[in-house]
C-alpha atoms as a PDB file:
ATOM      1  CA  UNK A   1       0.000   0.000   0.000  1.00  0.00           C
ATOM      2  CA  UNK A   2       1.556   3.166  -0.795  1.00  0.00           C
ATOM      3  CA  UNK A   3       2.130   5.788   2.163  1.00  0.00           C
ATOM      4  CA  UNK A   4       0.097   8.177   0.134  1.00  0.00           C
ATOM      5  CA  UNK A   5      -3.114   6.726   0.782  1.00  0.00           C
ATOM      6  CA  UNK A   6      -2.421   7.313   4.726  1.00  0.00           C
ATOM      7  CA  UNK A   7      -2.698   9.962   6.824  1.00  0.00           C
ATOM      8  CA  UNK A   8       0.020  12.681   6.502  1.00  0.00           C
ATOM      9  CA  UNK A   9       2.055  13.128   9.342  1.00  0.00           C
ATOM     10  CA  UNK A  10       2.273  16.713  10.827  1.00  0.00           C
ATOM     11  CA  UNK A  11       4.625  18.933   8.931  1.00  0.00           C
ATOM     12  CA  UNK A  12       8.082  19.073   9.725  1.00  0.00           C
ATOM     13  CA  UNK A  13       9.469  22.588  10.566  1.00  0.00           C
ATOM     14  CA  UNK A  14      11.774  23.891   8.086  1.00  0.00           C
ATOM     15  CA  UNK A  15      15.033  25.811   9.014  1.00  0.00           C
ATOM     16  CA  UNK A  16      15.959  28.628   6.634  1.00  0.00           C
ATOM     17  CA  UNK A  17      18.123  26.395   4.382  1.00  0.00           C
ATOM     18  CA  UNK A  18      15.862  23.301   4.267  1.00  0.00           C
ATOM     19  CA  UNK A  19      12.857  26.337   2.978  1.00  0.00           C
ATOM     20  CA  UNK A  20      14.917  28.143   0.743  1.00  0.00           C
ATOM     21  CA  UNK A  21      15.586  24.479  -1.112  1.00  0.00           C
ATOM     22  CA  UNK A  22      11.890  23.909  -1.508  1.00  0.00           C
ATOM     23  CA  UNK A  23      11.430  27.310  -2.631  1.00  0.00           C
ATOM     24  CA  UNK A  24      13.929  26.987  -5.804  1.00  0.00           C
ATOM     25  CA  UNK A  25      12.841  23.217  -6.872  1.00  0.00           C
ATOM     26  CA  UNK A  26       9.468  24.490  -6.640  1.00  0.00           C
ATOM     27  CA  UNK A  27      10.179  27.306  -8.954  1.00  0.00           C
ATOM     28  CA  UNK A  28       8.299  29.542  -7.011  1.00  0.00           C
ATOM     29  CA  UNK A  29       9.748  33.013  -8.593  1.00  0.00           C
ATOM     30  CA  UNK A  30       7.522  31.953 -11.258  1.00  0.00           C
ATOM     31  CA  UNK A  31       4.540  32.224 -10.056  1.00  0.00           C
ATOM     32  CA  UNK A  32       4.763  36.244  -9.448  1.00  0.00           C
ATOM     33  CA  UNK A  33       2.588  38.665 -10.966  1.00  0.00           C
ATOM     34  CA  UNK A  34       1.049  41.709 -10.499  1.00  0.00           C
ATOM     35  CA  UNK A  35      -2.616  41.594  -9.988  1.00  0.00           C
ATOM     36  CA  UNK A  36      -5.197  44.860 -10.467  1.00  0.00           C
ATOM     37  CA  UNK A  37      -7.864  45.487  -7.485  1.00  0.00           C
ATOM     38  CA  UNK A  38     -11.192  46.836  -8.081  1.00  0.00           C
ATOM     39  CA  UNK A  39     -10.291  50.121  -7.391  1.00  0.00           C
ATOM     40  CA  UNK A  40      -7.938  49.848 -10.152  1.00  0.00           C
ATOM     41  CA  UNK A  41      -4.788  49.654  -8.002  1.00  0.00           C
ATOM     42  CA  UNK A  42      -1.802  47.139  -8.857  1.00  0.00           C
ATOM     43  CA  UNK A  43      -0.228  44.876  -6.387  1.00  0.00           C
ATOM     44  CA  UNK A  44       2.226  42.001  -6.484  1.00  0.00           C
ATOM     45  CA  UNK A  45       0.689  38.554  -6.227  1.00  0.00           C
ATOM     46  CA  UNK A  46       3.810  36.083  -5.238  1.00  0.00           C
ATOM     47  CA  UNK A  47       4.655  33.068  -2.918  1.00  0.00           C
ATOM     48  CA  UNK A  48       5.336  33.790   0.635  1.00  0.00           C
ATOM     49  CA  UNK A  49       8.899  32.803   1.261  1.00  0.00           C
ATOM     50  CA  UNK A  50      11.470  32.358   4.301  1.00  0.00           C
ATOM     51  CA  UNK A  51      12.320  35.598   4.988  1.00  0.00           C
ATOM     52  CA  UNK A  52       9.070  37.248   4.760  1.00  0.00           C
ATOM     53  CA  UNK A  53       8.852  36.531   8.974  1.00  0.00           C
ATOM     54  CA  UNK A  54       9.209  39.933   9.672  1.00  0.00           C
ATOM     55  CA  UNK A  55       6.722  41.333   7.108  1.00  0.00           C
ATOM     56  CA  UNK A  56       4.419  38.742   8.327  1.00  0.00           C
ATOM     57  CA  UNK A  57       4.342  40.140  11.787  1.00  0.00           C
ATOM     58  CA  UNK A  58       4.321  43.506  10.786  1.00  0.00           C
ATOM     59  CA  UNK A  59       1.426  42.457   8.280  1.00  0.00           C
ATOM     60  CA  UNK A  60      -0.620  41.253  11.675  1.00  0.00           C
ATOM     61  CA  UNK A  61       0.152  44.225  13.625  1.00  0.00           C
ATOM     62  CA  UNK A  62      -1.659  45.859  11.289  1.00  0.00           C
ATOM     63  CA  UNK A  63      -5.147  43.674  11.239  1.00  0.00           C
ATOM     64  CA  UNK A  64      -7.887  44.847  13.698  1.00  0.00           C
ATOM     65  CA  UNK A  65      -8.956  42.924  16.720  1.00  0.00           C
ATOM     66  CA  UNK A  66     -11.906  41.723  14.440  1.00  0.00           C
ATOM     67  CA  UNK A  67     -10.133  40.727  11.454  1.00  0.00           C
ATOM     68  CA  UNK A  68      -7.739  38.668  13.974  1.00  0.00           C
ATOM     69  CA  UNK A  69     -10.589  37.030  15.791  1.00  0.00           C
ATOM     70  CA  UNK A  70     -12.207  36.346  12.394  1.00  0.00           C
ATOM     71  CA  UNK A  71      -8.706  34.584  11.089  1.00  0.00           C
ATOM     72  CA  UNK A  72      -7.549  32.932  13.892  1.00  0.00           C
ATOM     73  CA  UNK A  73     -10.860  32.359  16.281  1.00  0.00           C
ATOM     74  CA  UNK A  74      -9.169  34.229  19.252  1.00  0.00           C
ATOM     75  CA  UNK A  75      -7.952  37.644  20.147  1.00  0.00           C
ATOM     76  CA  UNK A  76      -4.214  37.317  19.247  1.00  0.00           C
ATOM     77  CA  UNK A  77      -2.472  41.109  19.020  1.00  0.00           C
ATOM     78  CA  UNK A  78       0.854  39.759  18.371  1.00  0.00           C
ATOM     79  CA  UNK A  79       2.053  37.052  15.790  1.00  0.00           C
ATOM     80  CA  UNK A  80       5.235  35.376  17.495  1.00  0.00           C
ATOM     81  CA  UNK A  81       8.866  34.502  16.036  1.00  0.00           C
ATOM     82  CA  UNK A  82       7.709  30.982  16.425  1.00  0.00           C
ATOM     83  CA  UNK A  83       4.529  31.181  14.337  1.00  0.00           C
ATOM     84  CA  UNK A  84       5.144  33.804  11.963  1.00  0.00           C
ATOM     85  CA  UNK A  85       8.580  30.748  10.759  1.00  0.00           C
ATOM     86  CA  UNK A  86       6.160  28.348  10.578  1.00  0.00           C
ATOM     87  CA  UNK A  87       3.837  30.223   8.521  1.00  0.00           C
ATOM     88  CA  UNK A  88       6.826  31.387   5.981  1.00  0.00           C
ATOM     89  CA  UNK A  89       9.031  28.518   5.840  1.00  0.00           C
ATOM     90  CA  UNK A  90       6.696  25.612   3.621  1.00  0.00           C
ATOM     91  CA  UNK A  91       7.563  22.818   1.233  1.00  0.00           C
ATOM     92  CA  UNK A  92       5.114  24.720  -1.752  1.00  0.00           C
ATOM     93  CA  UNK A  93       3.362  20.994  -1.771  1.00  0.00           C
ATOM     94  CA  UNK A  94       1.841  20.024   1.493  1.00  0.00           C
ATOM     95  CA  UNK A  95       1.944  23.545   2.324  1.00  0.00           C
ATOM     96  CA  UNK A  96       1.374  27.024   0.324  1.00  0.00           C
ATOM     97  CA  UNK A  97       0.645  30.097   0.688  1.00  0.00           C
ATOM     98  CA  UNK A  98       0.633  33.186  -1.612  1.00  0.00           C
ATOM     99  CA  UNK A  99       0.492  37.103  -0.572  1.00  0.00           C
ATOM    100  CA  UNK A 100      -0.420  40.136  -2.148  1.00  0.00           C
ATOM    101  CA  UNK A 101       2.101  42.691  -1.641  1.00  0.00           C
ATOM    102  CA  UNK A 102       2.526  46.987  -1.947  1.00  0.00           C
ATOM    103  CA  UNK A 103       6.201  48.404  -1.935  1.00  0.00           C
ATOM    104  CA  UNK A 104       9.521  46.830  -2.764  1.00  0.00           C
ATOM    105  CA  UNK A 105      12.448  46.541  -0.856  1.00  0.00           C
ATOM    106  CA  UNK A 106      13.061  47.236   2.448  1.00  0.00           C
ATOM    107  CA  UNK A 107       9.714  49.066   2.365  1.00  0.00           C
ATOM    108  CA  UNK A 108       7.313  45.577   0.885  1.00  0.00           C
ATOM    109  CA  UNK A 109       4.334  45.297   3.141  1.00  0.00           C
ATOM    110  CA  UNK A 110       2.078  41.643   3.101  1.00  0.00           C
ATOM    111  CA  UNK A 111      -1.533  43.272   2.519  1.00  0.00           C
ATOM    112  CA  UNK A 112      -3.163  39.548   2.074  1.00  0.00           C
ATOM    113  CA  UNK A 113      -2.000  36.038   2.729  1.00  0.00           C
ATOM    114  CA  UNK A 114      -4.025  33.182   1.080  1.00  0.00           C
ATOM    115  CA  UNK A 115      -2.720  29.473   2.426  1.00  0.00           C
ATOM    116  CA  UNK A 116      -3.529  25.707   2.263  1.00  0.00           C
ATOM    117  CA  UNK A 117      -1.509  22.750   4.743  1.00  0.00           C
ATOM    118  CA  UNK A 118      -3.136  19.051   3.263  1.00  0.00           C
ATOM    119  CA  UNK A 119      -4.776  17.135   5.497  1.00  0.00           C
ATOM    120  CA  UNK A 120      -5.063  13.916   3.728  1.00  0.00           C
ATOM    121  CA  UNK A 121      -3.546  12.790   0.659  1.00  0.00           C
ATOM    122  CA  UNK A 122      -6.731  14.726  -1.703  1.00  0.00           C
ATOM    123  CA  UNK A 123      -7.955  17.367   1.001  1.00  0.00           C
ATOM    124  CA  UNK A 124      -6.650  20.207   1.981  1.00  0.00           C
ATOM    125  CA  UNK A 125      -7.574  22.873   4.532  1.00  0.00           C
ATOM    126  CA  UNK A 126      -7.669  26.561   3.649  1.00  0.00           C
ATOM    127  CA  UNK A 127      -7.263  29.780   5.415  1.00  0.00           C
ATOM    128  CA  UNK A 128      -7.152  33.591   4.020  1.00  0.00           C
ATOM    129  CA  UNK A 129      -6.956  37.276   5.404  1.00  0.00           C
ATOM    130  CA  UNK A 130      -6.866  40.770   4.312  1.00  0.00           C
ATOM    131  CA  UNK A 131      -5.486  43.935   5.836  1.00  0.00           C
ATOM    132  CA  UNK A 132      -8.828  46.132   6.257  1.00  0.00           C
ATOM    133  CA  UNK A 133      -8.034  48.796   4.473  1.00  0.00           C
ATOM    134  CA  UNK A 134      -7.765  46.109   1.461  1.00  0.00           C
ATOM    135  CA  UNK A 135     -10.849  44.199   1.896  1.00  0.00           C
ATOM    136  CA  UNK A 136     -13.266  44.463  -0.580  1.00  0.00           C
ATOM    137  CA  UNK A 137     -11.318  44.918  -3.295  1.00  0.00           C
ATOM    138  CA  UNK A 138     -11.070  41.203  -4.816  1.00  0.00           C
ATOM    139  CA  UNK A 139      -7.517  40.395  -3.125  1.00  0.00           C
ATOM    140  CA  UNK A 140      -8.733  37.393  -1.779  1.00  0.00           C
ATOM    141  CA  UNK A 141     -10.445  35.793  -5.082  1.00  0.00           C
ATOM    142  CA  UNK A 142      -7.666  36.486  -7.173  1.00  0.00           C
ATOM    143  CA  UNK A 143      -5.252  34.903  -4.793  1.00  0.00           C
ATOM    144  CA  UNK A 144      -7.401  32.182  -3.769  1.00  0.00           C
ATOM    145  CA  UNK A 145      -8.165  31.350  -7.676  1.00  0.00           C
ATOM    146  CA  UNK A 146      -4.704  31.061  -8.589  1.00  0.00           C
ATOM    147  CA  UNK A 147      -3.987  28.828  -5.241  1.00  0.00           C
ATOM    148  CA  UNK A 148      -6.299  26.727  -6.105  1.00  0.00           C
ATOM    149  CA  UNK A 149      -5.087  25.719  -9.278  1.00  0.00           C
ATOM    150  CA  UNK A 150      -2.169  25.196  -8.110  1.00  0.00           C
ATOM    151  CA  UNK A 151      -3.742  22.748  -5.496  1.00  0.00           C
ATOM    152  CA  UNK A 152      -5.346  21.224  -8.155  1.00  0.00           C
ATOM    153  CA  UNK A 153      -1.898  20.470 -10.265  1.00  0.00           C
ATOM    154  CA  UNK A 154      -0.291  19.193  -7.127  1.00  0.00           C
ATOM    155  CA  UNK A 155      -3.150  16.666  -6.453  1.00  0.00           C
ATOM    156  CA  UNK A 156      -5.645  18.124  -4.183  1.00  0.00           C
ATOM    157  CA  UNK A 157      -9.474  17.168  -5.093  1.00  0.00           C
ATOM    158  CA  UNK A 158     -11.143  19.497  -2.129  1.00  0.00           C
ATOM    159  CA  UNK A 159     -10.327  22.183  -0.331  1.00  0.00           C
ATOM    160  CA  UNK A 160     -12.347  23.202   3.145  1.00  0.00           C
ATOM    161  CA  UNK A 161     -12.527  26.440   4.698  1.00  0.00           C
ATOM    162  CA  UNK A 162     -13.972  26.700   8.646  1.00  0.00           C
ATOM    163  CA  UNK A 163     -15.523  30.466   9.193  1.00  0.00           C
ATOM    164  CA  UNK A 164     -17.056  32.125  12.125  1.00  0.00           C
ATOM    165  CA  UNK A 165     -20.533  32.129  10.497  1.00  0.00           C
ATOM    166  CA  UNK A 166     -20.294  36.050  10.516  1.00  0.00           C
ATOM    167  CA  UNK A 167     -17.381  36.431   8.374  1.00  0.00           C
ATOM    168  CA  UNK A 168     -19.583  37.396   5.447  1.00  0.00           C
ATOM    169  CA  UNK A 169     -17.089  38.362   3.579  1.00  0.00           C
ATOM    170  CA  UNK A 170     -15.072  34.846   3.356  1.00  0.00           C
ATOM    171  CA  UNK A 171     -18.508  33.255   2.802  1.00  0.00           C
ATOM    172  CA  UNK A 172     -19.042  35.224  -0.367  1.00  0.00           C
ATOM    173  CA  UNK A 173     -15.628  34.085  -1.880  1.00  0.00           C
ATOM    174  CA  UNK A 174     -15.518  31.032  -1.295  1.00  0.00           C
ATOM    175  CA  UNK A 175     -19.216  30.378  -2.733  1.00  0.00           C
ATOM    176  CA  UNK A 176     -18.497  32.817  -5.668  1.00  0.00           C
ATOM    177  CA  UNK A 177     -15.200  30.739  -6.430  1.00  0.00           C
ATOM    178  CA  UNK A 178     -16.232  28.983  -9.383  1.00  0.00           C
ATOM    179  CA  UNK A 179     -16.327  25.571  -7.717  1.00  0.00           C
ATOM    180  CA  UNK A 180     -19.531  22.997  -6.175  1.00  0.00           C
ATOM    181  CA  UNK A 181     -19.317  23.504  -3.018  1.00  0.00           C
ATOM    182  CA  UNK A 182     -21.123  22.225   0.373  1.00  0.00           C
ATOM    183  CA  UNK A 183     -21.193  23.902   3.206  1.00  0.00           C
ATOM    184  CA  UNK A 184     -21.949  22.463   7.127  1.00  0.00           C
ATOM    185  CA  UNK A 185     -22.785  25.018   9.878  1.00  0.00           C
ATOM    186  CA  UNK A 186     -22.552  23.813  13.891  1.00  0.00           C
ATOM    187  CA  UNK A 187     -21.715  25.766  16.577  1.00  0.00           C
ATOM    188  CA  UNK A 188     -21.307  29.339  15.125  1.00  0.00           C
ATOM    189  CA  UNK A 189     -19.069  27.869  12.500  1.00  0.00           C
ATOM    190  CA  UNK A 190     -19.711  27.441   8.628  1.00  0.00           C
ATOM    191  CA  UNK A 191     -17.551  24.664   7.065  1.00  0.00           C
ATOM    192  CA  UNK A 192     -17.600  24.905   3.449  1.00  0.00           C
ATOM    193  CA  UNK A 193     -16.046  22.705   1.241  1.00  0.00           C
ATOM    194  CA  UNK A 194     -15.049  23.007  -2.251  1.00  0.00           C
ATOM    195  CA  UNK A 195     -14.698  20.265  -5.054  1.00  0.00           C
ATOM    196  CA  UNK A 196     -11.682  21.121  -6.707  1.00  0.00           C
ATOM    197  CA  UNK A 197     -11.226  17.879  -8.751  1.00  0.00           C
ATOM    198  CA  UNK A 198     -12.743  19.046 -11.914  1.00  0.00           C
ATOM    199  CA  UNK A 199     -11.975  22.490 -12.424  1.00  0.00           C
ATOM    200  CA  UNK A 200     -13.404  25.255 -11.886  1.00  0.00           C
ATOM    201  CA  UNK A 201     -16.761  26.295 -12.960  1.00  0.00           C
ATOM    202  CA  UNK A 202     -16.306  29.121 -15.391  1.00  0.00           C
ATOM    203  CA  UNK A 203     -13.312  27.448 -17.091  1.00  0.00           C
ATOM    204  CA  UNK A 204     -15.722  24.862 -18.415  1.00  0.00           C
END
């Protein structure tokens, strides 16, 4: 039986080196671009890499009390050293994330982070927030369209997302992604799930 069809083991944390690796057989420079907003403003759509640990932190500094809640179910003012390595340093297969980014330099900021970690060999769990002076400006479903396809190329067949059931806004992109979807709410939570196997929707 291959070890595919079992239960993936927690990730392993990556140092810098053992990140920075995955990053370049990955190819992930490739997969920057710059993205327009519906305000008609231009930012950089590209893969979050190792030494984006600071920006991350600053990036969660910046979120209100409500858009942390809303991300991470809890009030959490400050993202830690700790986290904020695990969050940056992936292996782009069981885990990736993308960010939308202003600036370049020393003075790039993180505006939006869209990320999935697999949770069995075909399903993997998603997760996406916006700095609020950039929500509602289609961040999220341009990043989370172009993650997806890349789930879909590196064997993922669903994709689930667990919301506070007031987080309107994550609702309304994940049902307007172009994919079926279910969706299960219990206990103030909406799980939605979305059948990536096929493609999506529109591409039909």
């Amino acid at each position: 039986m291959s070890l595919i069809d079992t239960t993936p083991q927690k990730p392993t944390a990556l140092d810098d080196t053992a990140a920075w690796n995955a990053y370049r057989r990955a190819g992930m420079v490739k997969l920057t671009d710059a993205i327009t907003l519906r305000n008609g403003a231009v930012v950089t759509m590209r893969v979050i890499q190792p030494d984006d640990v600071e920006r991350l932190q600053q990036f969660h500094a910046r979120l209100s009390p409500e858009t942390i809640v809303m991300r991470f179910f809890r009030v959490a003012p400050v993202l830690y050293q700790r986290d904020a390595a695990q969050f940056t340093h992936l292996d782009y297969d069981n885990r990736m994330a993308l960010v939308a980014t202003v600036g370049a330099g020393d003075d790039e900021r993180i505006i939006a982070v869209v990320r999935y970690e697999r949770v069995t060999a075909t399903e993997g769990e998603l997760a996406f927030v916006v700095e609020d002076q950039w929500q509602g400006l289609g961040i999220s479903t341009q990043l989370l369209a172009r993650l997806l396809r890349y789930a879909q190329a590196h064997g993922f067949e669903r994709m689930v997302a667990i919301t506070m059931a007031t987080n309107v806004r994550m609702r309304g992109v994940l049902a307007h992604a172009g994919y079926p979807f279910t969706a299960h709410y219990a206990d103030g939570c909406l799980t939605v799930t979305l059948d990536i196997a096929h493609g999506a929707i529109a591409a039909r």
